[in-house]
Protein backbone atom coordinates (compact mmCIF):
# COMPACT_ATOMS: atom_id res chain seq x y z
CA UNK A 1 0.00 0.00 0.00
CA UNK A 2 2.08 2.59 -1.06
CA UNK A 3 -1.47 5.15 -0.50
CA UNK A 4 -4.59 5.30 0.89
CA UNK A 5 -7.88 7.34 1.57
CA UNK A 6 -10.67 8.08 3.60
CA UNK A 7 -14.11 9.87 3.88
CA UNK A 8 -14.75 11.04 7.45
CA UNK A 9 -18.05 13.24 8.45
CA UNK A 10 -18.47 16.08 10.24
CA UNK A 11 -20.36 15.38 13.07
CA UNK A 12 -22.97 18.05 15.36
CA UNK A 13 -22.68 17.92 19.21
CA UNK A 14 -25.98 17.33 20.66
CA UNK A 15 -24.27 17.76 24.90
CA UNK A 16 -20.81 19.99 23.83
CA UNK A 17 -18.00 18.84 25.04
CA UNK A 18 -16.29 22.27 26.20
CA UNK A 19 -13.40 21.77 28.10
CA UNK A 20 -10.47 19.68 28.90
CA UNK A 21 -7.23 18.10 30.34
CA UNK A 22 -4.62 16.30 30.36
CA UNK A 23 -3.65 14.97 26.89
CA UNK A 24 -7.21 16.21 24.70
CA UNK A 25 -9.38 14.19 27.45
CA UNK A 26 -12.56 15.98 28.46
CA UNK A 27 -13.87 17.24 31.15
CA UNK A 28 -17.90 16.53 30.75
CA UNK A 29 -18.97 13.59 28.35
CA UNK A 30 -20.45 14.43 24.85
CA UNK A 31 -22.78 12.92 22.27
CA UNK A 32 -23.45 13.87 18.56
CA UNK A 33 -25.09 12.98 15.78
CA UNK A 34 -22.66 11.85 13.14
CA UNK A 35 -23.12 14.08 9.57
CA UNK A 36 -23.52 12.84 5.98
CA UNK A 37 -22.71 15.28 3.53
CA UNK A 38 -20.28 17.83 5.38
CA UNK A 39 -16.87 15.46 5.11
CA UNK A 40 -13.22 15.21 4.39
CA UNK A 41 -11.22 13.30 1.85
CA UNK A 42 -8.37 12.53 2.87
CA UNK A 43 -5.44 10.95 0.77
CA UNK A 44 -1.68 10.08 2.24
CA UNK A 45 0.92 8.85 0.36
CA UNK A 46 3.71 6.82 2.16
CA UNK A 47 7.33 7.00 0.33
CA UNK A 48 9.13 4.13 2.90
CA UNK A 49 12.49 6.09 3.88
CA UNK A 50 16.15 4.42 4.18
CA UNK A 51 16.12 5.07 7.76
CA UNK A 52 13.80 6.19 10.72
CA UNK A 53 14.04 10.10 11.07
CA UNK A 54 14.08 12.19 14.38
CA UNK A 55 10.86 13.98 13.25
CA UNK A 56 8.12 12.75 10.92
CA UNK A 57 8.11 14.17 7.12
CA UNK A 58 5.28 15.53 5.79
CA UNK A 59 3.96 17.91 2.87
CA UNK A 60 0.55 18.59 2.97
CA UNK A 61 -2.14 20.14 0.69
CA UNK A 62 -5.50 21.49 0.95
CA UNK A 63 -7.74 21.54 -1.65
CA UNK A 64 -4.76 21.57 -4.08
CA UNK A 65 -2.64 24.21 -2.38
CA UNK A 66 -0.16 24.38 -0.03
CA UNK A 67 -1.38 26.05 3.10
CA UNK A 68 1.16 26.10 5.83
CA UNK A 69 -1.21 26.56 9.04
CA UNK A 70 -2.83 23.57 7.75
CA UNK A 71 0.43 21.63 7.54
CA UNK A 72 1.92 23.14 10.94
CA UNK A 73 -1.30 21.96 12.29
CA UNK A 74 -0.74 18.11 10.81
CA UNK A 75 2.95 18.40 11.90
CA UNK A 76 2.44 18.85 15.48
CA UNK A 77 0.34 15.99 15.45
CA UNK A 78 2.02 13.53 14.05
CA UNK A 79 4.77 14.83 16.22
CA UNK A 80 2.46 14.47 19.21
CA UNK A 81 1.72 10.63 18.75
CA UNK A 82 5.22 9.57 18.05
CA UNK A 83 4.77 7.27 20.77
CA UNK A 84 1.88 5.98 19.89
CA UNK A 85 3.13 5.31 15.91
CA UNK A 86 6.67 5.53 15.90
CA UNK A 87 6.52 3.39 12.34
CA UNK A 88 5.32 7.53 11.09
CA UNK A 89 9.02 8.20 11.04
CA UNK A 90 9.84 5.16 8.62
CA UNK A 91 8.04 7.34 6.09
CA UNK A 92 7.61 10.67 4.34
CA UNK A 93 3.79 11.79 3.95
CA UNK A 94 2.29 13.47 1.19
CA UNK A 95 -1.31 13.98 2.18
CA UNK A 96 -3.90 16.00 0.69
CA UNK A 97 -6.87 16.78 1.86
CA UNK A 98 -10.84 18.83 1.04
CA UNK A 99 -13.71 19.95 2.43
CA UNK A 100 -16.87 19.43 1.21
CA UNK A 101 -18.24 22.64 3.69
CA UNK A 102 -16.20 25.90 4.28
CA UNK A 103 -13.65 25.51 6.76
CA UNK A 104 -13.49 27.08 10.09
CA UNK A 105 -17.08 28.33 9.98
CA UNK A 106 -19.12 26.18 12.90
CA UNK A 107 -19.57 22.90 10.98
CA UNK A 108 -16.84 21.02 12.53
CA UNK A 109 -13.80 20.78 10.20
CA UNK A 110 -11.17 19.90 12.18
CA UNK A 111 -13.28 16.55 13.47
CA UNK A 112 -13.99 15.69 9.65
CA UNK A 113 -10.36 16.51 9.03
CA UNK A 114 -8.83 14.62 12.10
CA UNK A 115 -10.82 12.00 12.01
CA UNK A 116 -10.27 11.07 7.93
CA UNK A 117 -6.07 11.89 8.64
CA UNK A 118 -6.70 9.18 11.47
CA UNK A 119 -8.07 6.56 9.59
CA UNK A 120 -5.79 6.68 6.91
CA UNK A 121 -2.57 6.49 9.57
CA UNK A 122 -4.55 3.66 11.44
CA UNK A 123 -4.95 1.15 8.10
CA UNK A 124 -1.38 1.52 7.60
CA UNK A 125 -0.74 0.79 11.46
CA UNK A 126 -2.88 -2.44 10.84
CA UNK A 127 -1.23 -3.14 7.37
CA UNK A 128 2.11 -3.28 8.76
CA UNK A 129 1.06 -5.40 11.73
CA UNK A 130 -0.66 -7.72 9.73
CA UNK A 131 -3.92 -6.98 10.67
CA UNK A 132 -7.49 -7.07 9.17
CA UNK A 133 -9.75 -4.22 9.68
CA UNK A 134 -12.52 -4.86 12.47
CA UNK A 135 -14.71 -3.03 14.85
CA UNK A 136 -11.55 -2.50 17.05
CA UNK A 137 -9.96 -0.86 14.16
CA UNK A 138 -12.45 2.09 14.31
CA UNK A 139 -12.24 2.19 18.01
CA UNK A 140 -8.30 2.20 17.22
CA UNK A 141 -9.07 5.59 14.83
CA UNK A 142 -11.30 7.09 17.32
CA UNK A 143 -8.81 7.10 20.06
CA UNK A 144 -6.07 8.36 17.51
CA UNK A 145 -8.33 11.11 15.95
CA UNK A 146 -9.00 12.47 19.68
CA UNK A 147 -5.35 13.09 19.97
CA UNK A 148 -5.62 15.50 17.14
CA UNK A 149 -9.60 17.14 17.87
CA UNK A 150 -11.60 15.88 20.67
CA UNK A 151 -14.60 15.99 18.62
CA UNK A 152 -12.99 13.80 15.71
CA UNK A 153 -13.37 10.94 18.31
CA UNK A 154 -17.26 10.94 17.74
CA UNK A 155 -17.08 10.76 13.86
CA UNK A 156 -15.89 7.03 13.58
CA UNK A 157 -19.14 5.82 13.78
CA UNK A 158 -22.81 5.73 12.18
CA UNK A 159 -25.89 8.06 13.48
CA UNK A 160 -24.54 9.03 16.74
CA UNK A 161 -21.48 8.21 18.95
CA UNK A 162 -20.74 9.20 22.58
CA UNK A 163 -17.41 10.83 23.85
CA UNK A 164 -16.38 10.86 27.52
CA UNK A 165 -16.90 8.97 30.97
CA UNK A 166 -20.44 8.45 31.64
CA UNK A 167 -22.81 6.26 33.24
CA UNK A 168 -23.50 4.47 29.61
CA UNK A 169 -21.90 1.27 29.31
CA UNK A 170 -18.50 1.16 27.26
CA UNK A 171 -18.41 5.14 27.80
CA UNK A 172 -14.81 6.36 28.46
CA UNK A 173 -11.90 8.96 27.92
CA UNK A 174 -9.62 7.42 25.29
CA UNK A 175 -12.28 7.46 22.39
CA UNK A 176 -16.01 7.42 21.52
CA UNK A 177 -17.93 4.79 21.20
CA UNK A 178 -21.01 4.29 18.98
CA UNK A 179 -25.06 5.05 20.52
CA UNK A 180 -27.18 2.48 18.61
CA UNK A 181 -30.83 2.66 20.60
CA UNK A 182 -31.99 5.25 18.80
CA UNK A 183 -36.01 5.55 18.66
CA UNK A 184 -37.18 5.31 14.96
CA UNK A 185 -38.33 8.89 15.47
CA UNK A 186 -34.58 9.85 15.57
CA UNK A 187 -33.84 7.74 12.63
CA UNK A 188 -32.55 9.49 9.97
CA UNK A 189 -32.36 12.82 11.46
CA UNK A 190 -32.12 15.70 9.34
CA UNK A 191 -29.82 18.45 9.73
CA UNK A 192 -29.47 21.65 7.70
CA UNK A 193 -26.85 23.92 8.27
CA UNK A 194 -27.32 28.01 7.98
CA UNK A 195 -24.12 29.47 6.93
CA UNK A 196 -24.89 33.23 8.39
CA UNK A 197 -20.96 33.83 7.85
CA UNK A 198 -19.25 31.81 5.51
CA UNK A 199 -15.43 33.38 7.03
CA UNK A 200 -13.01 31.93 9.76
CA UNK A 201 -14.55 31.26 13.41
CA UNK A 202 -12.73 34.53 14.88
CA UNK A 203 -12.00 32.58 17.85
CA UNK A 204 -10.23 28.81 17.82
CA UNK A 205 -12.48 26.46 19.33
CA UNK A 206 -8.92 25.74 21.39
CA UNK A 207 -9.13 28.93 22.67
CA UNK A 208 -12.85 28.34 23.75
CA UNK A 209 -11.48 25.41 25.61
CA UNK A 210 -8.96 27.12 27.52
CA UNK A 211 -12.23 29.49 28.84
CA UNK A 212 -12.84 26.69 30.78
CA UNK A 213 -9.57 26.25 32.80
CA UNK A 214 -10.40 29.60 35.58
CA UNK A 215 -14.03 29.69 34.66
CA UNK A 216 -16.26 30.52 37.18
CA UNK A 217 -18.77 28.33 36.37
CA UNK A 218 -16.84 25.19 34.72
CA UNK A 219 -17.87 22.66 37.81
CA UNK A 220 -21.41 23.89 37.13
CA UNK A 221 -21.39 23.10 33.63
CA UNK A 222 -18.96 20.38 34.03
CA UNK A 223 -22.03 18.43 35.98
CA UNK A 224 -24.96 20.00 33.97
CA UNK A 225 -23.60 18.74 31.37
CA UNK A 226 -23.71 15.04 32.55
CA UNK A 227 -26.77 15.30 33.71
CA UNK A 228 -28.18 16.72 30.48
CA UNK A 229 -26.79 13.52 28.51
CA UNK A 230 -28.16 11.20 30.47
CA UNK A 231 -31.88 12.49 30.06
CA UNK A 232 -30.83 13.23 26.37
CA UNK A 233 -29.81 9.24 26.15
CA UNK A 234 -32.98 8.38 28.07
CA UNK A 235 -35.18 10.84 25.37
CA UNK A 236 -33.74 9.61 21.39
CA UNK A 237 -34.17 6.05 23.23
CA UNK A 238 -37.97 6.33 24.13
CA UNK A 239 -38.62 9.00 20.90
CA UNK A 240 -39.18 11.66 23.32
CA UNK A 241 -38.99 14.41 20.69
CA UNK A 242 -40.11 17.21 23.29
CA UNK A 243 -37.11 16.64 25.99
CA UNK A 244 -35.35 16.24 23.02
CA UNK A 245 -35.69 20.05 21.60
CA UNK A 246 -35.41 21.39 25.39
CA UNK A 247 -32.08 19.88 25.99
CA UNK A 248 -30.24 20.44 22.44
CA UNK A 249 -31.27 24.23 22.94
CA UNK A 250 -30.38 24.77 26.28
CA UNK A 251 -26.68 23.14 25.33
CA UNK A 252 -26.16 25.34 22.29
CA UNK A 253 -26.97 28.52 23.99
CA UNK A 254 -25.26 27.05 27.29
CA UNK A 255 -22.28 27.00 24.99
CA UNK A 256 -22.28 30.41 24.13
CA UNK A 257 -23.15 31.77 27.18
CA UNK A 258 -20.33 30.19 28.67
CA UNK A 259 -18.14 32.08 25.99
CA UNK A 260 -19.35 35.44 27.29
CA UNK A 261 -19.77 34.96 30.93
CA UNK A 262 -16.54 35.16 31.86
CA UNK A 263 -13.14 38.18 32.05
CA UNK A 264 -12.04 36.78 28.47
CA UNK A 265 -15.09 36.15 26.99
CA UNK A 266 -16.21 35.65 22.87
CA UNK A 267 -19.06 36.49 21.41
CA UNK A 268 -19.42 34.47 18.02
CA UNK A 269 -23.39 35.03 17.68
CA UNK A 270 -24.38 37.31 15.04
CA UNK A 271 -27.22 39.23 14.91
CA UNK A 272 -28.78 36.95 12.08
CA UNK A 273 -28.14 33.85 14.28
CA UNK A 274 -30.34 35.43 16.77
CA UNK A 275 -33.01 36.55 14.14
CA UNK A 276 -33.01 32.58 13.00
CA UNK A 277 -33.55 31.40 16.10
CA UNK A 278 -36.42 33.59 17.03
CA UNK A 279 -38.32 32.86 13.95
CA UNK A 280 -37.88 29.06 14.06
CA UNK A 281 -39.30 29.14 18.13
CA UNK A 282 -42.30 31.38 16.98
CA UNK A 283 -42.74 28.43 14.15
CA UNK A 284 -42.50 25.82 16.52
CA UNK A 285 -45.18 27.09 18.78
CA UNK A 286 -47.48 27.95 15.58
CA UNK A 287 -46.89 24.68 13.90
CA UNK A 288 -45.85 22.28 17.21
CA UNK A 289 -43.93 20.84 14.86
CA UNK A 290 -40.65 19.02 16.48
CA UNK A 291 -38.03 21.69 14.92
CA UNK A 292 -35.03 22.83 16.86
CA UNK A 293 -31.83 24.54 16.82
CA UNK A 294 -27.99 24.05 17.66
CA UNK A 295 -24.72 25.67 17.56
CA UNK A 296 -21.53 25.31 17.12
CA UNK A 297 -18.96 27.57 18.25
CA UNK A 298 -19.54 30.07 15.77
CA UNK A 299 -22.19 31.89 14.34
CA UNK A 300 -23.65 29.28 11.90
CA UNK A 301 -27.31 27.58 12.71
CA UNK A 302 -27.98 23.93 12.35
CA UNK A 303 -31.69 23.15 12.22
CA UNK A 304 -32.52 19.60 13.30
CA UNK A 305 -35.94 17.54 13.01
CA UNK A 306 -37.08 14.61 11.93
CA UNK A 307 -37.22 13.14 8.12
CA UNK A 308 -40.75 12.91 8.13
CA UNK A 309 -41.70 16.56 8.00
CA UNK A 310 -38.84 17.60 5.39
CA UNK A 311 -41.50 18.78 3.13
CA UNK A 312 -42.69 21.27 5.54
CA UNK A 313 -39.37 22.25 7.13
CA UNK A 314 -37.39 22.59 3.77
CA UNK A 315 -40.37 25.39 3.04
CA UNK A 316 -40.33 26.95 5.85
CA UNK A 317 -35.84 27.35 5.82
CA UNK A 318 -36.43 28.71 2.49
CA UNK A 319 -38.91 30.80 2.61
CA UNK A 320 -38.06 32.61 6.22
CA UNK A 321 -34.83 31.58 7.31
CA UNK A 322 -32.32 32.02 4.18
CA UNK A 323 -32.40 35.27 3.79
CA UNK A 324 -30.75 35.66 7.58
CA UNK A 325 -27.62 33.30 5.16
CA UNK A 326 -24.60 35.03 3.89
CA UNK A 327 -25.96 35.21 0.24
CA UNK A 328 -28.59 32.41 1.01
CA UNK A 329 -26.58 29.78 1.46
CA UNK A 330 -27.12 26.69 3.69
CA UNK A 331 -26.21 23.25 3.56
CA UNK A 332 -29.00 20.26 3.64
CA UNK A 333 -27.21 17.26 5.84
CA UNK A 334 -28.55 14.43 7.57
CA UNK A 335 -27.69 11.63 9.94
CA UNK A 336 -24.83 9.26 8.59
CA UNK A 337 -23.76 6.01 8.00
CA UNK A 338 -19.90 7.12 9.26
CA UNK A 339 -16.66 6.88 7.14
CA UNK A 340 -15.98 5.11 3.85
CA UNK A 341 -12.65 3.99 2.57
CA UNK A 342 -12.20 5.62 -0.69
CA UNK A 343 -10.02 4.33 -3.92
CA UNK A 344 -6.47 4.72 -3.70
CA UNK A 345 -5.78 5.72 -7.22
């Protein structure tokens, strides 16, 4: 195997993981609902070197340019896990990579990103070792793409996955692990993403993080948001669409309220992410259709609900809600089947 590529998803925290320690572990467990249509490709090419370097080599592109943050970004990484892959340094990398969503602006790139890069070192982990690819492979990925985004852990797998030590059997630290008892009124969510600014998050979502370290409300949240998963677990497993909305809202705007409540604090709303919001509640309580909203850290809205009132929804978006896009756009996405191994030609 001389190269090799993956598809990885984008994925949209339902409980937001916001906050951690130690090496990208967090510090309140997370669940999302894994993406279809917002992914990476990712492509590495392995040149096998006459002897093991001090530091791994890699050139990377983005969409068919160089784009040195990018690649100081990848080079830290693979730095980072030396001791976890040490056969990286047998090897020069060329690995290219796109988006199928603008990067950097709320849909979560570096999770699509990480999570594709991880898969892609992983099968040549198991390739080397002999090994066939299995359940524990993904597991394998998930633990690796953490090291790189905490949020690329919950990508590995199909519909939803959960991140973080919980109550929920098999829940831990090191990686994600798929949520399968889904109600079939959370089958086949939909998800369409309002791009109210297209640009660069003006804050990292590292820097977010670090809020979290002399916040004056992290234990608070830390235990809220605990809590809040495990009625969230207990509501897509008995179809309990009303807890459902109530808990995804509260977390987005929790999210962003833990941004501004503090001495260094972000605001990333826009004025048109509030305007969306408002109209789609005022819907809601018109139609009492099962319609809600999250966030991620940025300005950008993701509007969740059920497949079996597209008809409606998709109407409504259009007519009231994309004008409130940067020039009306917005992304239609749904609940996914997780990664796919792509050609290597």
């Amino acid at each position: 195997m001389n190269s090799n590529a993956w598809r990885s998803p984008s994925n949209i925290a339902l409980i937001k993981y916001w906050g951690k320690f130690g090496r990208q572990l967090p510090r309140n467990p997370s669940i999302s609902f894994t993406l279809s249509q917002s992914h990476t490709n990712t492509k590495v090419a392995w040149t096998k070197l006459d002897k093991q370097q001090d530091a791994v080599q890699v050139d990377f592109l983005f969409e068919g340019s160089p784009n040195p943050a990018f690649q100081e970004r990848i080079q830290r990484f693979l730095t980072s896990i030396n001791d976890e892959m040490p056969f990286l340094r047998d090897f020069a990398l060329h690995i290219e990579s796109e988006n199928s969503f603008p990067h950097s602006s709320g849909i979560a790139s570096s999770a699509s990103a990480m999570s594709a890069l991880a898969l892609c070192l992983v099968e040549k982990e198991y390739q080397i070792k002999g090994l066939e690819i299995d359940t524990k492979f993904y597991q394998r990925a998930s633990h690796i793409a953490r090291l790189g985004s905490g949020s690329a852990s919950r990508s590995l797998f199909a519909q939803a996955a959960v991140w973080g030590q919980h109550e929920l059997e098999g829940s831990n630290n090191e990686f994600a692990i798929p949520y399968k008892q889904l109600h079939t009124n959370f089958q086949d969510y939909q998800d369409t993403i309002l791009i109210v600014d297209k640009g660069r998050k003006s804050v990292s979502s590292s820097a977010g993080h670090a809020l979290m370290n002399e916040h004056p409300y992290a234990q608070q949240r830390f235990e809220r948001a605990a809590k809040n998963l495990t009625e969230l677990l207990s509501a897509l497993k008995e179809g309990d669409e009303q807890t459902f909305i109530e808990i995804v809202e509260e977390e987005a705007l929790g999210l962003h309220a833990l941004m501004m409540a503090c001495r260094q604090s972000f605001t990333l709303l826009k004025p048109n992410t509030l305007a969306i919001i408002e109209k789609l509640r005022h819907y809601r309580k018109a139609t009492g259709l099962p319609i809600c909203f999250t966030l991620d850290a940025g300005p950008n809205v993701h509007i969740l609900y059920p497949s079996r009132i597209s008809k409606q929804i998709r109407g409504f978006i259009e007519g009231n809600l994309s004008n409130f896009c940067q020039n009306k756009y917005l992304i239609y996405d749904h609940m996914g089947t997780g990664p796919k191994k792509l050609s290597e030609a």
